[in-house]
PDB file of N, CA and C in Angstrom:
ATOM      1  N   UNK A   1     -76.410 203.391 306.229  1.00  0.00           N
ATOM      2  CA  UNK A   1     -77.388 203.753 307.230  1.00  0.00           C
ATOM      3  C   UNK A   1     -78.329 204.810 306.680  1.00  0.00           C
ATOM      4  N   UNK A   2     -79.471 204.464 307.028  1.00  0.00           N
ATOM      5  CA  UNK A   2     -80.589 205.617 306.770  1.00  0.00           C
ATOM      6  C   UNK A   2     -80.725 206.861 307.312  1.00  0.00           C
ATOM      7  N   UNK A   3     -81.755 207.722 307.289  1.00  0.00           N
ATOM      8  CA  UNK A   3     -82.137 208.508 308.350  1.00  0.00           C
ATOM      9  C   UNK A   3     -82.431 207.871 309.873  1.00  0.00           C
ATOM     10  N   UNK A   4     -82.122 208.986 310.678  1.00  0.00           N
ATOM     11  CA  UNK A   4     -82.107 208.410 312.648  1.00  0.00           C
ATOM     12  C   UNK A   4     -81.503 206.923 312.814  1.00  0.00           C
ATOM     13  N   UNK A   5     -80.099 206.799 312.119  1.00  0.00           N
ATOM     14  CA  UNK A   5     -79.420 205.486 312.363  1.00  0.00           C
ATOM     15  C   UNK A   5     -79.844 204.088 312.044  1.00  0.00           C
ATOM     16  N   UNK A   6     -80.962 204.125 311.507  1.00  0.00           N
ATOM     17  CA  UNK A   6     -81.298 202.705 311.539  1.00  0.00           C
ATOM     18  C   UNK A   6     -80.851 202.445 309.962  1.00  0.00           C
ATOM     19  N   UNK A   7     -80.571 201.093 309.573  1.00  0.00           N
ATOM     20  CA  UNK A   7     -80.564 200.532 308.022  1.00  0.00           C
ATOM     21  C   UNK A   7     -81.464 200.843 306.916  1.00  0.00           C
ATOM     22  N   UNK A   8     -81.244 201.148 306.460  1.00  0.00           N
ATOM     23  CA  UNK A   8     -81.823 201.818 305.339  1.00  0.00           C
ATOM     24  C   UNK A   8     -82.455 200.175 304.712  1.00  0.00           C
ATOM     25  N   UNK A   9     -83.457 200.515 304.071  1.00  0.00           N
ATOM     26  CA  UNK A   9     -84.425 199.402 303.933  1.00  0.00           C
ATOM     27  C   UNK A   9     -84.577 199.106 302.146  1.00  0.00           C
ATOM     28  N   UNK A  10     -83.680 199.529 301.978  1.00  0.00           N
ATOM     29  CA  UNK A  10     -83.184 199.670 300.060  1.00  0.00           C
ATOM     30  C   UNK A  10     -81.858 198.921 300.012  1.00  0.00           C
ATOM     31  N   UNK A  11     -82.125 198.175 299.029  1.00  0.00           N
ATOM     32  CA  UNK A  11     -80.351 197.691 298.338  1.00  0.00           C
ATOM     33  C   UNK A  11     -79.377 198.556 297.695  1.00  0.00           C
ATOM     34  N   UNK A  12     -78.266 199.019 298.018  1.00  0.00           N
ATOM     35  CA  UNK A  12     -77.681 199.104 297.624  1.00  0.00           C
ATOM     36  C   UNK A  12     -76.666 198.500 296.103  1.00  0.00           C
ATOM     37  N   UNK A  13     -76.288 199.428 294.998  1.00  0.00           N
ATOM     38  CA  UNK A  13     -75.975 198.330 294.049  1.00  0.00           C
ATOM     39  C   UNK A  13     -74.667 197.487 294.382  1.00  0.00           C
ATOM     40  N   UNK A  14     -74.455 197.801 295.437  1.00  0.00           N
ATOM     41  CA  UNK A  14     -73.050 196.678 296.042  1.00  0.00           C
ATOM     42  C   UNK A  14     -73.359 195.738 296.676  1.00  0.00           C
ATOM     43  N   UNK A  15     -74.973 195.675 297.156  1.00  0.00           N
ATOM     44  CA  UNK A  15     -75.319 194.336 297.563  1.00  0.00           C
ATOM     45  C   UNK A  15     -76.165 193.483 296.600  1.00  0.00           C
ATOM     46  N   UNK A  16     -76.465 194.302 295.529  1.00  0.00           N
ATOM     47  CA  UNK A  16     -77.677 193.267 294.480  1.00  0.00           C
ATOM     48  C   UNK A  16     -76.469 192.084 294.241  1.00  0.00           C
ATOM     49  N   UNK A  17     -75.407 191.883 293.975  1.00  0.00           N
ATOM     50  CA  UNK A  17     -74.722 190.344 293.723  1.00  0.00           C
ATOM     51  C   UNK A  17     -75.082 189.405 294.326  1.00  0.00           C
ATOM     52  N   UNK A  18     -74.797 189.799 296.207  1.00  0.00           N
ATOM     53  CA  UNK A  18     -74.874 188.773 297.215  1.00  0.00           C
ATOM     54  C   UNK A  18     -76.321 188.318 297.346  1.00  0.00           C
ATOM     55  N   UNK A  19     -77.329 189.604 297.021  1.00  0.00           N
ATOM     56  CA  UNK A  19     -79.142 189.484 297.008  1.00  0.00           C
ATOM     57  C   UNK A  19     -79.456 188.049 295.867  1.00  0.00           C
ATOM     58  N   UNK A  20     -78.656 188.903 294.718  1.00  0.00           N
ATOM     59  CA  UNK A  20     -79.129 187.647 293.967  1.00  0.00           C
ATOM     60  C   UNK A  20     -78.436 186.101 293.918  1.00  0.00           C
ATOM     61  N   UNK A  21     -77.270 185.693 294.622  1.00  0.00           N
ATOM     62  CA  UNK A  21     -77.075 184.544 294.778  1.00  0.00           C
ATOM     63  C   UNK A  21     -77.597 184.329 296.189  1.00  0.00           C
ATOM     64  N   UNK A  22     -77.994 184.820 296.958  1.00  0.00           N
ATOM     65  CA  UNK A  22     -78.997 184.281 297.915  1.00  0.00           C
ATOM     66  C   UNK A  22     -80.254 184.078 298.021  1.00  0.00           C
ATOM     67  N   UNK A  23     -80.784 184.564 296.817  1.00  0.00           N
ATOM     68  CA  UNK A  23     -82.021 184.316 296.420  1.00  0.00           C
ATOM     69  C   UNK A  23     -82.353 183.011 295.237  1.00  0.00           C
ATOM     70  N   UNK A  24     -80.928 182.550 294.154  1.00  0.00           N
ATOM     71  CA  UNK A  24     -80.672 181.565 293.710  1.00  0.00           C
ATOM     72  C   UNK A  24     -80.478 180.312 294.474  1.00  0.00           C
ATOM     73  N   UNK A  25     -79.562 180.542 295.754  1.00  0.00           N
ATOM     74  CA  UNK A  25     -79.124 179.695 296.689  1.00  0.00           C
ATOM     75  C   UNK A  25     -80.458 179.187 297.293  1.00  0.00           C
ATOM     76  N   UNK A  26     -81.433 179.888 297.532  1.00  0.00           N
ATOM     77  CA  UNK A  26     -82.622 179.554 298.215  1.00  0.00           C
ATOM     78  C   UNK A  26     -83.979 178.816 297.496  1.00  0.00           C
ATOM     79  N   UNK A  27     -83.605 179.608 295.980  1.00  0.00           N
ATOM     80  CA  UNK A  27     -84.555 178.942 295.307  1.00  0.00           C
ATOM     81  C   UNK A  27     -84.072 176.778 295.036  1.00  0.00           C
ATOM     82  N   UNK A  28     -82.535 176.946 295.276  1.00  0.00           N
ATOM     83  CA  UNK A  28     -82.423 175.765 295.743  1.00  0.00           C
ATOM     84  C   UNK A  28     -82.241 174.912 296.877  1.00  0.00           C
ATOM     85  N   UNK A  29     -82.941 175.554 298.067  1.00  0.00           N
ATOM     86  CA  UNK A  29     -83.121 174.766 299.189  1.00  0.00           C
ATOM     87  C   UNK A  29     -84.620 174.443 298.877  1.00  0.00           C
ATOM     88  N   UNK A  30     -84.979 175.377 298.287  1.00  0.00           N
ATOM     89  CA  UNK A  30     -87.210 174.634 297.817  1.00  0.00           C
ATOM     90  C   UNK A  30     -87.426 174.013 297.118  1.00  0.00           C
ATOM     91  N   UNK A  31     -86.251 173.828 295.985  1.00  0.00           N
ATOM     92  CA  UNK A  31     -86.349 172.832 295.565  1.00  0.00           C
ATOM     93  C   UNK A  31     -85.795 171.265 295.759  1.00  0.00           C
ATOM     94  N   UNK A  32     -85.154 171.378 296.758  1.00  0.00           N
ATOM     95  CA  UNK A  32     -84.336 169.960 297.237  1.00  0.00           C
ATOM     96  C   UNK A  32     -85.686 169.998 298.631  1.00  0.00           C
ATOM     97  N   UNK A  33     -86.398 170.916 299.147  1.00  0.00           N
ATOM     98  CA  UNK A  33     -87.137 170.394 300.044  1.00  0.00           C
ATOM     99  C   UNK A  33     -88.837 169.812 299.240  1.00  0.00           C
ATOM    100  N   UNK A  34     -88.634 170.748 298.370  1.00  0.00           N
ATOM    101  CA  UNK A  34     -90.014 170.145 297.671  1.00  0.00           C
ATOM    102  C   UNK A  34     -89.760 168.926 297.216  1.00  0.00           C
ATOM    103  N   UNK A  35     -88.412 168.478 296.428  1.00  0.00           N
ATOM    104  CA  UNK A  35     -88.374 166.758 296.045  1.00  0.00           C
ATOM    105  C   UNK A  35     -88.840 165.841 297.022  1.00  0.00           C
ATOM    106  N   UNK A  36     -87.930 166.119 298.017  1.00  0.00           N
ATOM    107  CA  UNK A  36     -88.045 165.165 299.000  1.00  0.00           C
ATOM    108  C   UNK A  36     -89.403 165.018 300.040  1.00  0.00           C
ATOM    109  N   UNK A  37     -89.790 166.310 299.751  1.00  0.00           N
ATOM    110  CA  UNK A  37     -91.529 166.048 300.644  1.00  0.00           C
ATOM    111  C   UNK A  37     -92.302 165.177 299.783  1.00  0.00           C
ATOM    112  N   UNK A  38     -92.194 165.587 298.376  1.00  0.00           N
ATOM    113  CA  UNK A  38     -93.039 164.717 297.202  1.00  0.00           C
ATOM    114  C   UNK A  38     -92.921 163.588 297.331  1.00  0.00           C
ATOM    115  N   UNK A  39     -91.141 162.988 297.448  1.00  0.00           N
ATOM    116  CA  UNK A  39     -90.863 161.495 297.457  1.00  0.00           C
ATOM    117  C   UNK A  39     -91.538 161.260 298.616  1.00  0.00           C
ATOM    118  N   UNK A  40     -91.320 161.299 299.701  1.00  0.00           N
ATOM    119  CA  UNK A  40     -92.177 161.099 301.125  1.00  0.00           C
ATOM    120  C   UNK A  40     -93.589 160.908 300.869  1.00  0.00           C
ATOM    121  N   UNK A  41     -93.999 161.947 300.167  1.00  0.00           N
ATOM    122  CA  UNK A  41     -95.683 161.635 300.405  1.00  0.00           C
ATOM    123  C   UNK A  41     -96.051 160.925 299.335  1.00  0.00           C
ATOM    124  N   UNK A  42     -95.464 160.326 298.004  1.00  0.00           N
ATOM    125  CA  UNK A  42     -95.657 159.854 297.240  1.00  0.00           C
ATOM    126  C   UNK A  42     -95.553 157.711 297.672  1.00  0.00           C
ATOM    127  N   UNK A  43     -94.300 157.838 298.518  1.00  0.00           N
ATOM    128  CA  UNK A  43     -94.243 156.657 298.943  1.00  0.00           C
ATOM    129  C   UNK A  43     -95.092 156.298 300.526  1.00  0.00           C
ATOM    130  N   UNK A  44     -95.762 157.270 300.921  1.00  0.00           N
ATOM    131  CA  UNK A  44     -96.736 157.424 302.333  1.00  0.00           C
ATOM    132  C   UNK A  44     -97.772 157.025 301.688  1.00  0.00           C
ATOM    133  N   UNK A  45     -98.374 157.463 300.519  1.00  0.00           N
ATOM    134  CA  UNK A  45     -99.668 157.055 300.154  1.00  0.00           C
ATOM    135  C   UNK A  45     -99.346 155.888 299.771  1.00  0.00           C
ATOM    136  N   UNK A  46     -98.988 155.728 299.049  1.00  0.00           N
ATOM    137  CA  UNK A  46     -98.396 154.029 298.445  1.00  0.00           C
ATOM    138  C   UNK A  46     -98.854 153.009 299.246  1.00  0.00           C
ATOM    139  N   UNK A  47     -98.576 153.465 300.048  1.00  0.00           N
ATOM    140  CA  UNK A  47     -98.545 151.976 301.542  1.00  0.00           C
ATOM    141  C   UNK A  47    -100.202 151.574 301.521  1.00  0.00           C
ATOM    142  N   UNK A  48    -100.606 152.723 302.256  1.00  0.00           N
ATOM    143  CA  UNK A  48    -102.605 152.450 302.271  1.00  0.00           C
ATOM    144  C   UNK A  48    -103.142 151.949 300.296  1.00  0.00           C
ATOM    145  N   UNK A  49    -102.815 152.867 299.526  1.00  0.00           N
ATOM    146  CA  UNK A  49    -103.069 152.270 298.187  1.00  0.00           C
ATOM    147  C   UNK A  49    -102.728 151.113 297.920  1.00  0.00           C
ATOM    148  N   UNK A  50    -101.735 150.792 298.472  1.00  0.00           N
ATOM    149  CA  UNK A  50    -101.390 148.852 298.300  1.00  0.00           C
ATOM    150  C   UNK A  50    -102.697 148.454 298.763  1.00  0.00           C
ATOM    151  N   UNK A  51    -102.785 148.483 299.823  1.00  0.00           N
ATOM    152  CA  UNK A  51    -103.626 147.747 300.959  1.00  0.00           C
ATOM    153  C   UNK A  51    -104.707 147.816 300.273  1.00  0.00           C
ATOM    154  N   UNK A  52    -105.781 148.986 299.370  1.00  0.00           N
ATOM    155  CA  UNK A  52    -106.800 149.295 298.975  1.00  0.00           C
ATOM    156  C   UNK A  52    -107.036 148.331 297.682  1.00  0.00           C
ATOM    157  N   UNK A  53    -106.057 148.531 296.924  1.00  0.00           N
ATOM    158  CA  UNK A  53    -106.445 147.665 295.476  1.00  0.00           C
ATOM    159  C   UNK A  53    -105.513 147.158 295.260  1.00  0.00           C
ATOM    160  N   UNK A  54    -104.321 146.427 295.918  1.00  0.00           N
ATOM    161  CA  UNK A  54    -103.713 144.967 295.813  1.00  0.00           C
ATOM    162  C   UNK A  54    -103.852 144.246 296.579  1.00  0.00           C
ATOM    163  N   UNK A  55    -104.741 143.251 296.142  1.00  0.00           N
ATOM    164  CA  UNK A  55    -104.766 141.788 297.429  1.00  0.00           C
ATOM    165  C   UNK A  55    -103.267 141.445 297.998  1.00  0.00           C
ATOM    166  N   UNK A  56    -102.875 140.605 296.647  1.00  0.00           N
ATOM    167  CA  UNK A  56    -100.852 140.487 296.891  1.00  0.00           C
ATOM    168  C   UNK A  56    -100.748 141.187 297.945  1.00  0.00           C
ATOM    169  N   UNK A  57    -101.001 142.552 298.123  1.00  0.00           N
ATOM    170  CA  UNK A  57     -99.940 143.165 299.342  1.00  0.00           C
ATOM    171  C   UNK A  57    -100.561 142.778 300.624  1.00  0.00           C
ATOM    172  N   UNK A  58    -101.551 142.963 301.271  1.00  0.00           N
ATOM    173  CA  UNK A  58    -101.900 142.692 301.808  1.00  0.00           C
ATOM    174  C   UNK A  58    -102.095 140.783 302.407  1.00  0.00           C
ATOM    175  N   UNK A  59    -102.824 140.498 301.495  1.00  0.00           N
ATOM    176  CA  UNK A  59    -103.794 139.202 301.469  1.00  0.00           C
ATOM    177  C   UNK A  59    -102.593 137.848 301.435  1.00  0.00           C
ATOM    178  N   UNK A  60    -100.920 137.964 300.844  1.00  0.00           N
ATOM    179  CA  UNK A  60    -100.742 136.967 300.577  1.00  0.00           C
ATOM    180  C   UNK A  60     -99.213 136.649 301.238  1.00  0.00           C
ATOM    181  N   UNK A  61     -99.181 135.469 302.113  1.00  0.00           N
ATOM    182  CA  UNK A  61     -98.085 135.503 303.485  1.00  0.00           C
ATOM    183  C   UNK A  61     -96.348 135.358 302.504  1.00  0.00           C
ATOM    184  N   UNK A  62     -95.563 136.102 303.117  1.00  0.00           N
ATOM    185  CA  UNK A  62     -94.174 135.353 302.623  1.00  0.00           C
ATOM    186  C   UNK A  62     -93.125 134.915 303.414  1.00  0.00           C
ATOM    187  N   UNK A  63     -93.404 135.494 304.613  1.00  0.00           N
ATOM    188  CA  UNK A  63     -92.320 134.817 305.724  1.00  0.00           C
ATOM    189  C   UNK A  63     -92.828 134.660 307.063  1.00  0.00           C
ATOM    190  N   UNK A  64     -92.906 133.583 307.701  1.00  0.00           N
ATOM    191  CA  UNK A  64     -93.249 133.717 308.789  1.00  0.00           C
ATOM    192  C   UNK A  64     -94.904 133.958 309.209  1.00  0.00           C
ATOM    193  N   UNK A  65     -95.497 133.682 308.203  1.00  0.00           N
ATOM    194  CA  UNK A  65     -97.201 134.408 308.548  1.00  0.00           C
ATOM    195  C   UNK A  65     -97.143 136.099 308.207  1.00  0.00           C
ATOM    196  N   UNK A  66     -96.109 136.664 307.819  1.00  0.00           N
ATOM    197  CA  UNK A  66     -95.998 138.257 307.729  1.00  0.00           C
ATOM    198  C   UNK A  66     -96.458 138.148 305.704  1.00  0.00           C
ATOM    199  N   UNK A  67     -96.949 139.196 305.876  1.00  0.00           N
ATOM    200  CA  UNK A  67     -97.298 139.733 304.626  1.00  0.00           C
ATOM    201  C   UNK A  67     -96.414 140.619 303.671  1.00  0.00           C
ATOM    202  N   UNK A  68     -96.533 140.975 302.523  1.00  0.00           N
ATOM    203  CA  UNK A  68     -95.826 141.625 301.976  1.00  0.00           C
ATOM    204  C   UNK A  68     -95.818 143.450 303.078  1.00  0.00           C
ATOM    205  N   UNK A  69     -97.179 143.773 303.180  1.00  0.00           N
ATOM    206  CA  UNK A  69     -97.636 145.059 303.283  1.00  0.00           C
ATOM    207  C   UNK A  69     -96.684 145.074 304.486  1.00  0.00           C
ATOM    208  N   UNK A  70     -96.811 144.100 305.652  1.00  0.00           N
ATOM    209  CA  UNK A  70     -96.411 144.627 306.665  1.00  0.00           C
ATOM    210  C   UNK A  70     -94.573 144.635 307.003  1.00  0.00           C
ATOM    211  N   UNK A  71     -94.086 143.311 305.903  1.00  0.00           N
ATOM    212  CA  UNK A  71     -92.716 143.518 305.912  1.00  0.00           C
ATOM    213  C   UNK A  71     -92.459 145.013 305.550  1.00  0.00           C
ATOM    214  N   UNK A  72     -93.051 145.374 304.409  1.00  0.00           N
ATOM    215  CA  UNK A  72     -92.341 146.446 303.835  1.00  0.00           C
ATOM    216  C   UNK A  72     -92.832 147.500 304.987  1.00  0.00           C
ATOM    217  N   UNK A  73     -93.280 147.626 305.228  1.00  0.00           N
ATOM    218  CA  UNK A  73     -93.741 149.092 306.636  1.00  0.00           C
ATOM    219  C   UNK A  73     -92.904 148.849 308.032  1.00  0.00           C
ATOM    220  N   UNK A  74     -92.338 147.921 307.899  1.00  0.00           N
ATOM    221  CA  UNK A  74     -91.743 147.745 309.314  1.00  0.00           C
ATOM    222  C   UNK A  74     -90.102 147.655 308.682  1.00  0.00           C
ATOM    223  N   UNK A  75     -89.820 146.813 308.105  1.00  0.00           N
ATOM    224  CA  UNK A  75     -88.454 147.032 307.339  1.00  0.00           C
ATOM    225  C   UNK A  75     -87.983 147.896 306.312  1.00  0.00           C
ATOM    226  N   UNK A  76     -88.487 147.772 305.017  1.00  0.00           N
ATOM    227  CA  UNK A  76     -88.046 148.598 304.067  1.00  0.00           C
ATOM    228  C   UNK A  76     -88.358 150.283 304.377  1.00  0.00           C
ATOM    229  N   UNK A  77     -89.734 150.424 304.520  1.00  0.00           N
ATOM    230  CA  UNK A  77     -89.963 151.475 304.723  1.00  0.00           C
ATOM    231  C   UNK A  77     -88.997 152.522 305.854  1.00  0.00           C
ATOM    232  N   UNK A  78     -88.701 151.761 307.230  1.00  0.00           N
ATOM    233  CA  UNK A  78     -88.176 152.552 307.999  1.00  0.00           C
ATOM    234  C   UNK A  78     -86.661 152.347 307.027  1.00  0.00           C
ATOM    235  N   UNK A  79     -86.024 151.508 306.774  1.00  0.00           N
ATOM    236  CA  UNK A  79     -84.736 151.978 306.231  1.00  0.00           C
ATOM    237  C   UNK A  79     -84.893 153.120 305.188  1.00  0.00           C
ATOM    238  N   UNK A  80     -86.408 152.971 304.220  1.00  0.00           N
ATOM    239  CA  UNK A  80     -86.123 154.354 303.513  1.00  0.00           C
ATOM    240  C   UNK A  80     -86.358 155.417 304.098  1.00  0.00           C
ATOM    241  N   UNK A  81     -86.692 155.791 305.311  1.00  0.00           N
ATOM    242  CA  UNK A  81     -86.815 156.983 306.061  1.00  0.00           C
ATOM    243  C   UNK A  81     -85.331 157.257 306.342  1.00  0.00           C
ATOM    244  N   UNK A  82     -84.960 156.433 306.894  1.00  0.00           N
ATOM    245  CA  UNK A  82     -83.455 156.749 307.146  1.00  0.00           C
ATOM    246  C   UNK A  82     -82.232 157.248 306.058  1.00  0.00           C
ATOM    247  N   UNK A  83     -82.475 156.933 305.221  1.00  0.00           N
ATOM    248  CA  UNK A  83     -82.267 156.798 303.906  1.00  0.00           C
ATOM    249  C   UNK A  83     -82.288 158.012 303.661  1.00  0.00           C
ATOM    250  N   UNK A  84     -83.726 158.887 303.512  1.00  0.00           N
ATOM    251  CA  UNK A  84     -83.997 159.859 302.703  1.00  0.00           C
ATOM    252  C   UNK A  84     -83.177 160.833 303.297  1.00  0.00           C
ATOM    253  N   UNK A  85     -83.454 160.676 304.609  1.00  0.00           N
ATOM    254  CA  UNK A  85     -83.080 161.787 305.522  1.00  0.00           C
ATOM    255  C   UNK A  85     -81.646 162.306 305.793  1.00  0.00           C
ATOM    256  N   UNK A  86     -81.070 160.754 305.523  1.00  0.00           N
ATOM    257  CA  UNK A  86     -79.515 161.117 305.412  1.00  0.00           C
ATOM    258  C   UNK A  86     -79.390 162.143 304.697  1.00  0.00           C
ATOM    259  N   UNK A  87     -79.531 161.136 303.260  1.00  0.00           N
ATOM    260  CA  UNK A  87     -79.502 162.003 301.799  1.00  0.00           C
ATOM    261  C   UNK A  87     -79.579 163.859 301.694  1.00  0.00           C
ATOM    262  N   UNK A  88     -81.230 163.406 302.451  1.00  0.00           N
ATOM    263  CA  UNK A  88     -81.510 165.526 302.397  1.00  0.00           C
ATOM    264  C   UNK A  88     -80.394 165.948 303.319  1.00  0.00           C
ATOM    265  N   UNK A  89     -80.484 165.863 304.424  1.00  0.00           N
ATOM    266  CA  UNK A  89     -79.096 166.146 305.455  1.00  0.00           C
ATOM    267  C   UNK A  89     -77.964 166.750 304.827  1.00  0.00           C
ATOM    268  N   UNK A  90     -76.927 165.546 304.074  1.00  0.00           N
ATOM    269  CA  UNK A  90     -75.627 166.074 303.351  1.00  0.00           C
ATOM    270  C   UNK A  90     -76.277 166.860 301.963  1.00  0.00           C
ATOM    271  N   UNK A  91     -77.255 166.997 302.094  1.00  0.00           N
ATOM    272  CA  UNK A  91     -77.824 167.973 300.326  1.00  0.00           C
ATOM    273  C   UNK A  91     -78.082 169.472 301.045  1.00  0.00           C
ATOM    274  N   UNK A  92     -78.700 169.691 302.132  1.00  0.00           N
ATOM    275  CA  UNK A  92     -79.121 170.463 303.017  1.00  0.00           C
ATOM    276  C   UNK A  92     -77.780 171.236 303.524  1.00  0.00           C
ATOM    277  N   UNK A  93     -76.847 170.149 303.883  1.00  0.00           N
ATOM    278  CA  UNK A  93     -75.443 170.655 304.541  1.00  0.00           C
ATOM    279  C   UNK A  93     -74.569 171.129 303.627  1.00  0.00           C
ATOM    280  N   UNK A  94     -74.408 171.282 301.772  1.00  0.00           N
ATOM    281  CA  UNK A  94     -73.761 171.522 301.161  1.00  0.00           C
ATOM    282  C   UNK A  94     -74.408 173.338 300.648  1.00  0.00           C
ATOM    283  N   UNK A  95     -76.006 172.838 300.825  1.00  0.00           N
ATOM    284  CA  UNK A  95     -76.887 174.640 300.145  1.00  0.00           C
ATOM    285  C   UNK A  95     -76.312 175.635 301.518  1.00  0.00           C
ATOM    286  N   UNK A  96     -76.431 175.073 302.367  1.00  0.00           N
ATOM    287  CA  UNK A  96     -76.076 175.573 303.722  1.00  0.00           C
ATOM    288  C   UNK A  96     -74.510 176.341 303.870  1.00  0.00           C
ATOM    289  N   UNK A  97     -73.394 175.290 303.403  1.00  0.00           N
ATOM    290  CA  UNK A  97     -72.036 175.656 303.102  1.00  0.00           C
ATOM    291  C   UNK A  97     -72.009 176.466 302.351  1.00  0.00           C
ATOM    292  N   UNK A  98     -72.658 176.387 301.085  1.00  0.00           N
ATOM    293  CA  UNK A  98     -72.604 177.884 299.778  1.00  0.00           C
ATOM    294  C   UNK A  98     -72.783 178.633 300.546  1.00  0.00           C
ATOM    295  N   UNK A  99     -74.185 178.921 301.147  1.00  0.00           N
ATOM    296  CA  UNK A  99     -74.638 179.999 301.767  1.00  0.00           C
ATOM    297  C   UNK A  99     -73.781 181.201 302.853  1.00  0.00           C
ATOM    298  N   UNK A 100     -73.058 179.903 303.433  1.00  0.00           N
ATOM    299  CA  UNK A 100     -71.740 180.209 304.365  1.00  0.00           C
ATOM    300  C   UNK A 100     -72.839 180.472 305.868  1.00  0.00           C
ATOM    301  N   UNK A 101     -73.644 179.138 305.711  1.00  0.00           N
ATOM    302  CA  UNK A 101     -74.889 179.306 307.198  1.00  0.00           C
ATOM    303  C   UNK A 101     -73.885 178.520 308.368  1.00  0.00           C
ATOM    304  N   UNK A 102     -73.093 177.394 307.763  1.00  0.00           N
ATOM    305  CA  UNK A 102     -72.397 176.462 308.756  1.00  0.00           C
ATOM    306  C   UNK A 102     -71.642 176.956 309.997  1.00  0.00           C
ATOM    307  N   UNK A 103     -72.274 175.940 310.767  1.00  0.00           N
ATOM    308  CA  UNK A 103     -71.307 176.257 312.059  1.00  0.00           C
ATOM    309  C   UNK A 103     -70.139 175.871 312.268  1.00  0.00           C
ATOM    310  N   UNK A 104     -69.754 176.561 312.992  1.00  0.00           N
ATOM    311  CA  UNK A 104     -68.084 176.440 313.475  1.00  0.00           C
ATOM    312  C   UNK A 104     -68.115 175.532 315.245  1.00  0.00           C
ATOM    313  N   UNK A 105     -67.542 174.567 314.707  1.00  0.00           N
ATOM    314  CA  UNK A 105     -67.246 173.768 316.272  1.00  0.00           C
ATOM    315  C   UNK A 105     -67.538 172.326 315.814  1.00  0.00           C
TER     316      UNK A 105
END
């Protein structure tokens, strides 16, 4: 404690350990959130870039009168949303466990 009770606003050298694996721990939640925003927006643009300069995706039928572009945006695509999200989830839920953020119940 500081002066007039409040926390003193300095580290102590008994907390620089826990400072610096929580600051390691964190530098790997930005990086498991930066992958996965990249993959996201990397496969978000994809979709309209098909459409822009591949006929194939657009222009040419394979089931039913449906197109490549639109199977994949209605099927593949939503399973890879689901997909990703799992994935980050249990990746998210393990930086979380190091951290010792998890809830109890």
């Amino acid at each position: 404690m500081g002066r007039l009770g409040r926390p003193s606003p300095f580290v102590t050298l008994v907390e620089w350990p826990r400072l610096y694996q929580t600051i390691h721990e964190a530098t790997g939640q930005r990086k498991l959130s930066f992958t996965y925003g990249a993959i996201f927006f990397a496969v978000t643009l994809l979709i309209p870039a098909g459409s822009v300069w591949a006929p194939f995706w657009y222009g040419k039928t394979i089931w039913g009168g449906f197109t490549l572009n639109y199977l994949f945006v209605a099927l593949i695509y939503f399973a890879f949303l689901w997909i990703m999200a799992w994935t980050y989830s249990k990746q998210a839920d393990k930086l979380d466990s190091s951290l010792g953020l998890e809830e109890e119940g």
